[in-house]
Protein backbone atom coordinates (compact mmCIF):
# COMPACT_ATOMS: atom_id res chain seq x y z
CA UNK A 1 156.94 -224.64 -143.73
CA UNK A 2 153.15 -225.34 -144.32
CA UNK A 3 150.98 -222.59 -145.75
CA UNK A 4 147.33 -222.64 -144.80
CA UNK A 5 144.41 -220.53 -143.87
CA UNK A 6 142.43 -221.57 -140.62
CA UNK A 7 139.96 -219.39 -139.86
CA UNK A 8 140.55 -218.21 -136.10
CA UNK A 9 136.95 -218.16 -135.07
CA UNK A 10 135.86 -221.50 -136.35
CA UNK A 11 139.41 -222.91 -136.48
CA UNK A 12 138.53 -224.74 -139.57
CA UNK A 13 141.27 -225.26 -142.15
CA UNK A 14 139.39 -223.16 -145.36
CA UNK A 15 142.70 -223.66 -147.96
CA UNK A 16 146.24 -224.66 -147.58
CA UNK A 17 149.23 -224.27 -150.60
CA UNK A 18 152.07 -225.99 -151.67
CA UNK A 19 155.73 -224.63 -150.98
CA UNK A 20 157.29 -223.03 -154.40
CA UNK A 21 159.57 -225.26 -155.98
CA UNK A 22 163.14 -224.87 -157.01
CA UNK A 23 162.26 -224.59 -160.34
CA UNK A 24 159.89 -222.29 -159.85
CA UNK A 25 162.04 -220.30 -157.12
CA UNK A 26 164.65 -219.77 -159.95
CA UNK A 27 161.96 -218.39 -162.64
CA UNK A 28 160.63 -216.22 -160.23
CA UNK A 29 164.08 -214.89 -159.70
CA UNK A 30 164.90 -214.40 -163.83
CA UNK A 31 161.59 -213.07 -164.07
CA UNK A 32 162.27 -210.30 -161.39
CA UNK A 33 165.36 -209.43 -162.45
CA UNK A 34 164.00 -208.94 -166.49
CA UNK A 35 161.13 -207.10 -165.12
CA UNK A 36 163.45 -204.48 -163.16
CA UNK A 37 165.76 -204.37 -166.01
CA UNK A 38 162.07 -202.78 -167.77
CA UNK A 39 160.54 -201.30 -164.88
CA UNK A 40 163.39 -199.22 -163.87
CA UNK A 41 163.66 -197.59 -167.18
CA UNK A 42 159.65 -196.31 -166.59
CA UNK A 43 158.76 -192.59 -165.97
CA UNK A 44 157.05 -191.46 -162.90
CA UNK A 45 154.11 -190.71 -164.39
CA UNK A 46 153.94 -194.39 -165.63
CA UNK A 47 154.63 -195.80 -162.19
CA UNK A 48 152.10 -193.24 -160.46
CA UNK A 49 149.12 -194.33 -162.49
CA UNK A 50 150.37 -198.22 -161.33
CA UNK A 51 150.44 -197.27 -158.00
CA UNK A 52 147.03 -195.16 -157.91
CA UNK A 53 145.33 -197.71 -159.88
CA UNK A 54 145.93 -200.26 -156.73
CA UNK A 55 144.36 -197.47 -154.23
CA UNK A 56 141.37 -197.47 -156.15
CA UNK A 57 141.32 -201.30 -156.87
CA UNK A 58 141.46 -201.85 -153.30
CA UNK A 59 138.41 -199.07 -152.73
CA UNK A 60 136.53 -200.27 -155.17
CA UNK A 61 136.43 -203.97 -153.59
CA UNK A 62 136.98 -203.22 -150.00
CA UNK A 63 134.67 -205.31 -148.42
CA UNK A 64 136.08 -207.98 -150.94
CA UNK A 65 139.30 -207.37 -148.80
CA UNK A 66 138.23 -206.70 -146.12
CA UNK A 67 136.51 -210.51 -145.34
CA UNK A 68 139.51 -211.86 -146.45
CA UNK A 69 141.27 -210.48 -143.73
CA UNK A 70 138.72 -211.52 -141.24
CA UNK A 71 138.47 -214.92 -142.44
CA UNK A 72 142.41 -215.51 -142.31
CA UNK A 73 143.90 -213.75 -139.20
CA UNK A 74 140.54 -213.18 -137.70
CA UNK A 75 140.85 -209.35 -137.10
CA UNK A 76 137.36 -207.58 -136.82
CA UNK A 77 135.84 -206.55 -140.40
CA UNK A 78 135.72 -202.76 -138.91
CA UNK A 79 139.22 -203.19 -138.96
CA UNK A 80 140.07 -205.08 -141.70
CA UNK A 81 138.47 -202.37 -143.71
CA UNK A 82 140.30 -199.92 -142.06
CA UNK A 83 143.40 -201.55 -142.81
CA UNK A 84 142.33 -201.98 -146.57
CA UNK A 85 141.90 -198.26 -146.73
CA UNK A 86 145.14 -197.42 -145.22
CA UNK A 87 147.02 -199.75 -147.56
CA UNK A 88 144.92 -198.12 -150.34
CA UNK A 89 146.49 -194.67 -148.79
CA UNK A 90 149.87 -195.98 -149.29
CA UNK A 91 150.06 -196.91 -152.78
CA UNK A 92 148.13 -193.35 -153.46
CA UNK A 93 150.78 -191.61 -151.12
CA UNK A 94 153.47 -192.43 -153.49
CA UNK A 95 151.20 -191.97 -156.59
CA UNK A 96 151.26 -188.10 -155.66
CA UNK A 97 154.68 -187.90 -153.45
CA UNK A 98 157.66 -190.33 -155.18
CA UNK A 99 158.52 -188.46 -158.30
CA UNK A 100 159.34 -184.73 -156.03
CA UNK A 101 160.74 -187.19 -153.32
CA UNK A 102 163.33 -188.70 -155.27
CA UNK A 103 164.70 -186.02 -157.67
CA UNK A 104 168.42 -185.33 -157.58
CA UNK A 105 169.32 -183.31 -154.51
CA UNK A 106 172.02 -180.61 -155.57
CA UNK A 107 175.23 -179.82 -152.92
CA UNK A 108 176.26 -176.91 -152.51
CA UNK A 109 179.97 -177.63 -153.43
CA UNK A 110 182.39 -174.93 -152.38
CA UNK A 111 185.96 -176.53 -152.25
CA UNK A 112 186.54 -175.48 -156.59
CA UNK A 113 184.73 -172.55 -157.78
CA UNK A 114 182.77 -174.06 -161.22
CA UNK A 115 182.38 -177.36 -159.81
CA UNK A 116 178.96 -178.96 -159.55
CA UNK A 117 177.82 -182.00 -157.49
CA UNK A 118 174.49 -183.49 -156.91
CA UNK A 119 173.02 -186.97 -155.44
CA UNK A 120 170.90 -189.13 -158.00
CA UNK A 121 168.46 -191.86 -156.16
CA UNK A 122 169.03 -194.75 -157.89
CA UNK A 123 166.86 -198.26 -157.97
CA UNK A 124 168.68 -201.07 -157.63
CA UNK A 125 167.18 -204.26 -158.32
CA UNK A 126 164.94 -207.09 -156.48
CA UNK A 127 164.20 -206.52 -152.95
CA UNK A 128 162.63 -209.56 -150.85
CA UNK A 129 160.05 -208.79 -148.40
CA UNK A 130 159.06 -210.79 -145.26
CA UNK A 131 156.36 -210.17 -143.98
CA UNK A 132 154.21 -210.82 -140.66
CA UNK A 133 150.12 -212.22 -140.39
CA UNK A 134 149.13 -209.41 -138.24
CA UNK A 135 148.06 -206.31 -141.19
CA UNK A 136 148.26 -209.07 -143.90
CA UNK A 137 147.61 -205.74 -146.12
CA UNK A 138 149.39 -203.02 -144.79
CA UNK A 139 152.39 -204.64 -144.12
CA UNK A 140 152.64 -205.56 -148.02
CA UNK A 141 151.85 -201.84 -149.17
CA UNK A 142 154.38 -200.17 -147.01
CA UNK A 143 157.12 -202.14 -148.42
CA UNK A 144 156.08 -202.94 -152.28
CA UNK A 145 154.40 -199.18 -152.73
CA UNK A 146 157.52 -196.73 -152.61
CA UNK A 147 159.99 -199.77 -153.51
CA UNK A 148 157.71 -200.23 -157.02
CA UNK A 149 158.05 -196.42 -157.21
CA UNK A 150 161.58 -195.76 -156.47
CA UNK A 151 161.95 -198.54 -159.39
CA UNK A 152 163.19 -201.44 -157.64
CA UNK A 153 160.79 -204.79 -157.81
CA UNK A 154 159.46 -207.08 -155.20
CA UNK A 155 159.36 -210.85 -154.06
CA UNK A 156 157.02 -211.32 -151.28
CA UNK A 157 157.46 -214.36 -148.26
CA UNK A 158 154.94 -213.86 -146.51
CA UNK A 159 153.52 -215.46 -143.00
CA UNK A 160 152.02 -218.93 -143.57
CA UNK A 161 148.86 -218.33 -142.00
CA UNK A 162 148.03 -215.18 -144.41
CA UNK A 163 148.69 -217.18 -147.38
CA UNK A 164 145.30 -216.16 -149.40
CA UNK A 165 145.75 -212.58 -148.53
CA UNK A 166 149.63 -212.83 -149.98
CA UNK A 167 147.79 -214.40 -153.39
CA UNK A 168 145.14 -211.59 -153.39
CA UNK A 169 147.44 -208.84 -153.20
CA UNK A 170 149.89 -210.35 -155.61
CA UNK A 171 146.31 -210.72 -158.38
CA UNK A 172 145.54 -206.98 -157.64
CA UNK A 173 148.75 -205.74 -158.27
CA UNK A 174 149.16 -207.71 -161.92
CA UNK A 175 145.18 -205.97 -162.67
CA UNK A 176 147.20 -202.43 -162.31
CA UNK A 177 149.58 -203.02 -165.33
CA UNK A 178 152.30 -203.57 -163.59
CA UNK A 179 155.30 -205.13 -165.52
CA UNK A 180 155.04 -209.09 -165.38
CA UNK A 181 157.59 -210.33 -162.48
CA UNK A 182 157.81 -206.86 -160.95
CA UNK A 183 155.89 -208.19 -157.77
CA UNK A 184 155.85 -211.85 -156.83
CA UNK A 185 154.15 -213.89 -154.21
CA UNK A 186 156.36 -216.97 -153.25
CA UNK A 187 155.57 -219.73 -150.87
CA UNK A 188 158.85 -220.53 -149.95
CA UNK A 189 161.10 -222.95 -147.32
CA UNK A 190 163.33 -221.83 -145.00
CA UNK A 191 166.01 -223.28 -146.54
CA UNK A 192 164.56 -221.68 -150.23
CA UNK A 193 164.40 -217.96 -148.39
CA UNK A 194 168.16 -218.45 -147.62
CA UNK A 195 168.58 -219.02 -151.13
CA UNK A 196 166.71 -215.70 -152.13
CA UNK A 197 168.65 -213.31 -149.64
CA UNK A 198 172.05 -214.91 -151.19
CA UNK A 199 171.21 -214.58 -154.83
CA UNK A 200 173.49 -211.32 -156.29
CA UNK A 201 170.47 -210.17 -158.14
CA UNK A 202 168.44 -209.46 -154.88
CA UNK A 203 170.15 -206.11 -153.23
CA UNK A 204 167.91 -205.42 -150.25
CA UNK A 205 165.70 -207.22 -147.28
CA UNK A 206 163.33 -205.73 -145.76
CA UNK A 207 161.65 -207.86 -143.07
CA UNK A 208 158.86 -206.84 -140.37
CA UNK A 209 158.43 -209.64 -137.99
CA UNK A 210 159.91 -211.26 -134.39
CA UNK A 211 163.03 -210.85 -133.06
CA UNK A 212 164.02 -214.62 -133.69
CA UNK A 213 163.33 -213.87 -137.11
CA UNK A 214 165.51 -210.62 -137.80
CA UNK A 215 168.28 -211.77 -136.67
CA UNK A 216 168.43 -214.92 -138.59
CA UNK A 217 167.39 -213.02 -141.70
CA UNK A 218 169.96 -209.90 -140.81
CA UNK A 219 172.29 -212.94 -140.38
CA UNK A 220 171.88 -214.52 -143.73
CA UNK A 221 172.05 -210.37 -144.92
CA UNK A 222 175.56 -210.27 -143.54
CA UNK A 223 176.75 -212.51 -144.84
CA UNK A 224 175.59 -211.92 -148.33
CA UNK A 225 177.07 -208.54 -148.05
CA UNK A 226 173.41 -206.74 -148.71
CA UNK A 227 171.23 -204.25 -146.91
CA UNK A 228 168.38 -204.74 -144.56
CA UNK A 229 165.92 -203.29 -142.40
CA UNK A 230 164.37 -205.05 -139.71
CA UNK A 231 160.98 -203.75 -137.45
CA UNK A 232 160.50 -206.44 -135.24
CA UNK A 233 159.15 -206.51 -131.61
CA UNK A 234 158.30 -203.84 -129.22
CA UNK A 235 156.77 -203.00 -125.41
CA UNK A 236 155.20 -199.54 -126.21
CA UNK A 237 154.88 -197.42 -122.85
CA UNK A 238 151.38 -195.66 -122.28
CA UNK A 239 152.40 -192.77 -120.08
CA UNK A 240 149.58 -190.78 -117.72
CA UNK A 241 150.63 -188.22 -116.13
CA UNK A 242 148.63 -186.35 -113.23
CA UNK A 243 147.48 -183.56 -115.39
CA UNK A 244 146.15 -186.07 -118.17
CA UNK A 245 142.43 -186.18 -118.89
CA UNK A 246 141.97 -189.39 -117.13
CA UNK A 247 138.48 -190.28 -118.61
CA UNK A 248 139.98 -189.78 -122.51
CA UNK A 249 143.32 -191.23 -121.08
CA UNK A 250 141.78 -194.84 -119.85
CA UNK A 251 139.43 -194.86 -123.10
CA UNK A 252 142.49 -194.62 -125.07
CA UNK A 253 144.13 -197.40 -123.38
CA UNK A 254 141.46 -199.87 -124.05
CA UNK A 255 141.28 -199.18 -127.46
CA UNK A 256 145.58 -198.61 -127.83
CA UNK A 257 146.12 -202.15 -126.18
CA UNK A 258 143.15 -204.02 -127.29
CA UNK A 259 142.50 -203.21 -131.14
CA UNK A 260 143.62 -205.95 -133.43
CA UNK A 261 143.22 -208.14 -130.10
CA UNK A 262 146.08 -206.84 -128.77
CA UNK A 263 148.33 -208.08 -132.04
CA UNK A 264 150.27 -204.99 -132.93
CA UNK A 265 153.78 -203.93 -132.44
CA UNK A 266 153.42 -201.02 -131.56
CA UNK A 267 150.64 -200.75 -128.66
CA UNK A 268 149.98 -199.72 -125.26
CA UNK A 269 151.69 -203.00 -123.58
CA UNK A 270 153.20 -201.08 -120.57
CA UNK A 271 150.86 -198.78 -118.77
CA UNK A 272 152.34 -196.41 -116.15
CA UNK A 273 150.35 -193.71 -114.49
CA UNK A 274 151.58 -191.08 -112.07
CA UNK A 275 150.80 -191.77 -108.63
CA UNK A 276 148.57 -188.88 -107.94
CA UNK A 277 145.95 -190.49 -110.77
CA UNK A 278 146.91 -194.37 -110.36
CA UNK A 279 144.07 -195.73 -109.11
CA UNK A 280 141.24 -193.89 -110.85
CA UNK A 281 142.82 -194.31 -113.68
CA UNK A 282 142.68 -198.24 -113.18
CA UNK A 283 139.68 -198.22 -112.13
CA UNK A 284 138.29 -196.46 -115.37
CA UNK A 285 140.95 -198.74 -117.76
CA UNK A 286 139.11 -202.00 -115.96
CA UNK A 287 135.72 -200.70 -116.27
CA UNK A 288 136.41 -200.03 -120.05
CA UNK A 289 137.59 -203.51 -120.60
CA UNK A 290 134.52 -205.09 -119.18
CA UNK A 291 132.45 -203.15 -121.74
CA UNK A 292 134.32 -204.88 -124.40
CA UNK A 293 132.70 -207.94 -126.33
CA UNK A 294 133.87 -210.89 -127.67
CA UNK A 295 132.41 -212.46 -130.69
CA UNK A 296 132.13 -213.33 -134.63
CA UNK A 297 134.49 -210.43 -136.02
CA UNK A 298 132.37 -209.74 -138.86
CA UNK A 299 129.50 -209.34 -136.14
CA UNK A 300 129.37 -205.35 -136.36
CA UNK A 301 128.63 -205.36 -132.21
CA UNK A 302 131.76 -207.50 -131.47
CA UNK A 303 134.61 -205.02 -130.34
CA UNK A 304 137.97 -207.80 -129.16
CA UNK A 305 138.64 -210.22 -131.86
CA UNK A 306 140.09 -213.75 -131.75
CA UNK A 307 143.89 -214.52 -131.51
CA UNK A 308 145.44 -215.39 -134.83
CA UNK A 309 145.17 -219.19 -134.21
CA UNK A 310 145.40 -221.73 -131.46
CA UNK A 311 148.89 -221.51 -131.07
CA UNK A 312 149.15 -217.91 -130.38
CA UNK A 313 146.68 -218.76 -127.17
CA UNK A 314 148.45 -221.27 -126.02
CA UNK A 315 151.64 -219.11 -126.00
CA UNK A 316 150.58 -215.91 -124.48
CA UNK A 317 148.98 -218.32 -121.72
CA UNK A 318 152.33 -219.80 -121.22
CA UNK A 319 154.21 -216.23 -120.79
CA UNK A 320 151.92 -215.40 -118.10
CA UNK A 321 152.01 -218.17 -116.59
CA UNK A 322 155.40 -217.82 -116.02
CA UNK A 323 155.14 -214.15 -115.37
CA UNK A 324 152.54 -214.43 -112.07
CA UNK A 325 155.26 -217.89 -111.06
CA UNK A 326 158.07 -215.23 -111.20
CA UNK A 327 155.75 -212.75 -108.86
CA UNK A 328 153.32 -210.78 -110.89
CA UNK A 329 149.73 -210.48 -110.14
CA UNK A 330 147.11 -211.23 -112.98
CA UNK A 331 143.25 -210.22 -113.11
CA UNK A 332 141.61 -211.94 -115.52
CA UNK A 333 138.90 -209.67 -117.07
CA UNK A 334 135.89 -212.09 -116.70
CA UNK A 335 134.03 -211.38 -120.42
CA UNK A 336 131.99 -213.79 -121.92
CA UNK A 337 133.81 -215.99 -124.32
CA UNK A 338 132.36 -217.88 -127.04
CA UNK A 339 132.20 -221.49 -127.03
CA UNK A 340 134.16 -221.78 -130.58
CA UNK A 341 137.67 -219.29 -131.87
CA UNK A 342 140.95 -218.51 -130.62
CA UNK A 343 139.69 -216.52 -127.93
CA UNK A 344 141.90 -215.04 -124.93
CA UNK A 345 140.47 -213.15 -122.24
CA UNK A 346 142.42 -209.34 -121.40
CA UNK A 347 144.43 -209.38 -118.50
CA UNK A 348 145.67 -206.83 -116.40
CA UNK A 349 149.28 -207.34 -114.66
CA UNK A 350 150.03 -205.49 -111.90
CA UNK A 351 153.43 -205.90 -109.36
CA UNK A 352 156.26 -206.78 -111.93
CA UNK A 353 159.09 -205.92 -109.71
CA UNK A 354 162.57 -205.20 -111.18
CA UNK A 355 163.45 -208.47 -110.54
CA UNK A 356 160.58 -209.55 -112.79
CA UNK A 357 161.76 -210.91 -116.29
CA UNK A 358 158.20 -210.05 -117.40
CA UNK A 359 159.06 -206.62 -117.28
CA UNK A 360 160.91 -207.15 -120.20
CA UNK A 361 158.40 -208.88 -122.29
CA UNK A 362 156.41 -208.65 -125.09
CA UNK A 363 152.81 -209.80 -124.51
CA UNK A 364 151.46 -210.34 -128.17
CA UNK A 365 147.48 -210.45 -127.00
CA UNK A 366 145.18 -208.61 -124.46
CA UNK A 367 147.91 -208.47 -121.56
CA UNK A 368 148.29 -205.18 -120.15
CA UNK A 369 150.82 -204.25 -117.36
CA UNK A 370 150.17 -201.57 -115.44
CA UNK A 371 153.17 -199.50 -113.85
CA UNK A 372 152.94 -196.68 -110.52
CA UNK A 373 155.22 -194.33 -110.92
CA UNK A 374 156.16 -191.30 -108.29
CA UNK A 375 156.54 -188.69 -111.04
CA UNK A 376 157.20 -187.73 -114.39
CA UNK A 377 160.36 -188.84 -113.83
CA UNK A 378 160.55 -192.06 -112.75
CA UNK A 379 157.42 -193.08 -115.95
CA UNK A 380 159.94 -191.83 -118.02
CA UNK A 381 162.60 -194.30 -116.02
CA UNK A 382 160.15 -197.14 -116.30
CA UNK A 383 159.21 -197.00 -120.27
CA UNK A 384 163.13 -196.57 -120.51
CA UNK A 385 162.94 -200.14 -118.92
CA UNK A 386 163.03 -202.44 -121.81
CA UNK A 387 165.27 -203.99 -124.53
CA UNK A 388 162.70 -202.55 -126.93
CA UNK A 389 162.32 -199.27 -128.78
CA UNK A 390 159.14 -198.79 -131.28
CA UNK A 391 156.94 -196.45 -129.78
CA UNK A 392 154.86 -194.92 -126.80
CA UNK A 393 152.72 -192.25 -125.82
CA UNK A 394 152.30 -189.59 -123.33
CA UNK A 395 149.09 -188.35 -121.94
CA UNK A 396 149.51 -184.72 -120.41
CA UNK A 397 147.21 -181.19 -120.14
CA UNK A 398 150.66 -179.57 -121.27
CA UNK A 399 151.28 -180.34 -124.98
CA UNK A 400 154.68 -178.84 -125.07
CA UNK A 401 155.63 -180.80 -121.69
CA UNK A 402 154.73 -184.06 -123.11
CA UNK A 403 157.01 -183.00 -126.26
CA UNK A 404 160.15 -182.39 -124.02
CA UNK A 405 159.57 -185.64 -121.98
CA UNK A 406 158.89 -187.71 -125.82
CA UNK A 407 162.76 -186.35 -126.05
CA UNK A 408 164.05 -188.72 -123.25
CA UNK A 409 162.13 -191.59 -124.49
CA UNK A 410 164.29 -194.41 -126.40
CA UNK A 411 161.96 -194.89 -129.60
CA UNK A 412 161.33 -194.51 -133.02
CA UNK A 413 157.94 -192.81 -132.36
CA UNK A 414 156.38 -190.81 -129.60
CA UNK A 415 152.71 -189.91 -129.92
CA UNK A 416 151.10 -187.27 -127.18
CA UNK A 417 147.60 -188.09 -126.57
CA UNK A 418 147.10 -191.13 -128.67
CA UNK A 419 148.52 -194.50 -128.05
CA UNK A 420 149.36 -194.73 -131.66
CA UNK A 421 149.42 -192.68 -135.05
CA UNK A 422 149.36 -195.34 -138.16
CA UNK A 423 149.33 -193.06 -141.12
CA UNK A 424 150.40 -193.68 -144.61
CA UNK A 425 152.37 -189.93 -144.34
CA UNK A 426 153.98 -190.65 -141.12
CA UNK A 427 156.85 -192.73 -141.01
CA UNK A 428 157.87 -195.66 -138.92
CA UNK A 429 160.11 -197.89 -137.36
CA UNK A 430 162.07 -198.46 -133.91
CA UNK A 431 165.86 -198.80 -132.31
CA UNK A 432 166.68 -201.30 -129.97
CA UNK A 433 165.58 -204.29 -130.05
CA UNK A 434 163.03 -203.55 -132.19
CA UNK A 435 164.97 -202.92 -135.38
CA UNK A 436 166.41 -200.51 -137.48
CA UNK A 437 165.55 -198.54 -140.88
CA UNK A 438 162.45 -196.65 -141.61
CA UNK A 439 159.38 -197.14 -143.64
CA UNK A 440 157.21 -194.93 -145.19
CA UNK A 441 157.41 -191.27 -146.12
CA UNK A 442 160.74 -190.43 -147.97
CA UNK A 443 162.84 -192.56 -145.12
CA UNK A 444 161.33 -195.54 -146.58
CA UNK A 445 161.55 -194.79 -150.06
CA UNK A 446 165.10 -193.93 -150.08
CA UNK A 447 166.03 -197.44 -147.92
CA UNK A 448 166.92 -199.48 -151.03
CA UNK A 449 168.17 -196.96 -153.39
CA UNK A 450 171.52 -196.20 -154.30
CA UNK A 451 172.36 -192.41 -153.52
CA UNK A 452 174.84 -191.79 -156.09
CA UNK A 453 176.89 -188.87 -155.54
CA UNK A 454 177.48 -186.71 -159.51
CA UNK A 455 180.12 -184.17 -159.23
CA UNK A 456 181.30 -181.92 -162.28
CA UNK A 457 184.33 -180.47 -162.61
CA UNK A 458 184.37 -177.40 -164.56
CA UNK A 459 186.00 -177.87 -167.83
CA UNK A 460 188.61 -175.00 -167.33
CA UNK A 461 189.52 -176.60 -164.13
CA UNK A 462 192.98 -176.78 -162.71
CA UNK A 463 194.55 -179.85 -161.29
């Protein structure tokens, strides 16, 4: 596995990095476990200032970041700085919220008058963390933030094309005073990761990626006996109904399936309006997506940034090819492109029939299929459509409507009017296909502990 950053808009190799060694893989290991054997034994309070001392490291030098995130996965710097702040919201989330989160919860125990029972929270040791290239940032802070707070320790893999922001991360962290070894960056093999999930002294996995992925790394989990949580693909539905605000409804859609250039999990990918509001509501999406520009991403005026890398063009070109051979109809949104990056223009799919395997796709770029449906009903029918289960949205007049009909939706996450809600005090994750276990909030800091149950007897007890 080669590790190297290529800048997406000149697609120029800036840096590449060699693959950890054994011998290195195996100090990294002793040194995480001797760093959890200290860092567990810390106080709150001594793992708060940690954690708040990253938030501010990361404010302090956002821009810093921020262009690294441009130059390496080619996101917009608008974003990127967005994403440094949220990250920086993360590790300060925890800072303030961990210690009340994990004290002991007491039972009310009723079976033997006197007795007394309560469930500790635990760390447990080394947890590996595999990451994806798309929030090279974000994806690292929601994982390492409430595991480094909950006392456990971290060894990053993350994507090979994000390898600079995996380093940078990994540098800010040891500036906080973090215990040596208590967060590593590896650059490891396939065959090295395997290694890593099977090693006794790692007890968790937690891996955010595609679906290929999870389920060789739940696999290799399995079989090792160990926990893991997975938050891998998804096909979010964008739901208008005929009562929506159709002008804020379409602007929402351009923005919920083209930010990030259309690289996010969970994003408008399915769009299906009502009947009574179909076609001025396509008419407004379209229009929308011809305003959008595409450009340098640290250019302030461009708004839909590059694909991660050549690769990822070539693919998504692939998948629709196949999807207008199997029946669907494409228009190509005719923007300017420029003459240099991993540029892909959006696309709007329309007339995926049920017998359509593109209806059961996820399109990882600007690709947006568009749904009719006769009534509340049958959107509800349509977004139930898929092997995946992340998110969606609902766009309705009637805010406690759009609540009832978010009950009948398959997902982790429902958000009524907004595509998406990516807060550092909201959780997330999916079912399906598109993983299990939670991150974030308390859901995610409790994923890797051990909830050890404490009972006292009374000492006057009878057998």
């Amino acid at each position: 596995m080669a590790y190297a950053s290529t800048n997406p808009y000149t697609e120029q190799q800036v840096m590449t990095f060699p693959n950890t060694t054994d011998v290195e893989l195996e100090a990294a290991l002793n040194g995480a476990d001797a760093a959890f054997r200290e860092w567990k034994n810390t106080t709150f309070a001594q793992r708060a200032r940690i954690l708040q001392t990253a938030a501010d490291i990361l404010r302090a030098n956002i821009d810093e970041y921020a262009r690294l995130l441009t130059l390496e996965m080619g996101k917009l710097f608008s974003e990127a700085k967005a994403e440094t702040e949220l990250s920086a919201q993360i590790f300060e989330y925890y800072a303030v919220n961990a210690e009340r989160q994990l004290q002991p919860e007491v039972l009310p125990v009723t079976s033997n008058k006197g007795n007394r029972a309560r469930i500790e929270f635990a760390p447990q040791g080394i947890i590996l963390a595999v990451e994806p290239w798309n929030f090279p940032y974000y994806q690292i802070a929601r994982i390492v933030a409430p595991q480094l707070a909950a006392g456990n320790v971290v060894l990053l893999k993350h994507a090979s094309n994000v390898p600079q922001c995996a380093a940078k991360m990994a540098t800010m962290l040891s500036q906080t005073g973090l215990v040596q070894g208590a967060f590593q960056n590896l650059y490891p093999t396939h065959e090295q990761l395997a290694k890593i999930i099977a090693d006794p002294r790692v007890r968790g996995v937690a891996l955010t990626g595609s679906e290929g992925a999870g389920a060789i790394v739940a696999a290799q989990a399995g079989a090792a006996l160990k926990k893991c949580t997975l938050e891998l693909g998804g096909a979010d539905a964008f739901i208008v109904l005929n009562d929506a605000d159709i002008e804020k409804a379409a602007k929402w859609a351009v923005f919920g399936r083209h930010w990030n250039a259309g690289q996010v999990c969970v994003s408008a990918k399915r769009i299906i309006v009502e009947d009574g509001v179909y076609d001025r509501f396509l008419k407004l999406y379209r229009e929308g997506i011809q305003q959008l520009r595409m450009g340098d991403p640290m250019d302030a005026a461009t708004t839909l940034a590059p694909l991660s890398s050549r690769s990822a063009v070539t693919g998504l070109q692939q998948q629709l090819d196949e999807a207008v051979k199997l029946g669907a109809h494409a228009e190509e949104i005719a923007l300017d492109m420029p003459a240099q990056g991993c540029f892909f223009r959006p696309v709007i799919l329309t007339n995926i029939q049920q017998d359509n395997p593109a209806r059961h796709w996820e399109f990882f770029g600007p690709v947006s299929s568009v749904y009719r449906a006769k009534d509340a009903a049958h959107a509800i029918e349509i977004a139930n459509d898929t092997p995946y289960g992340l998110g969606g949205s609902i766009f309705t007049a009637d805010e406690e409507r759009g609540a009832q009909l978010a009950q009948q939706i398959d997902t982790g996450m429902v958000f009524i009017n907004h595509p998406t809600m990516v807060k550092a005090d909201l959780p997330f994750g999916g079912v399906k296909r598109s993983g299990f276990g939670r991150e974030l909030l308390d859901l995610g800091l409790k994923e890797f502990v051990n909830a050890k149950l404490v009972s006292i007897a009374d000492i006057d007890a009878e057998f």
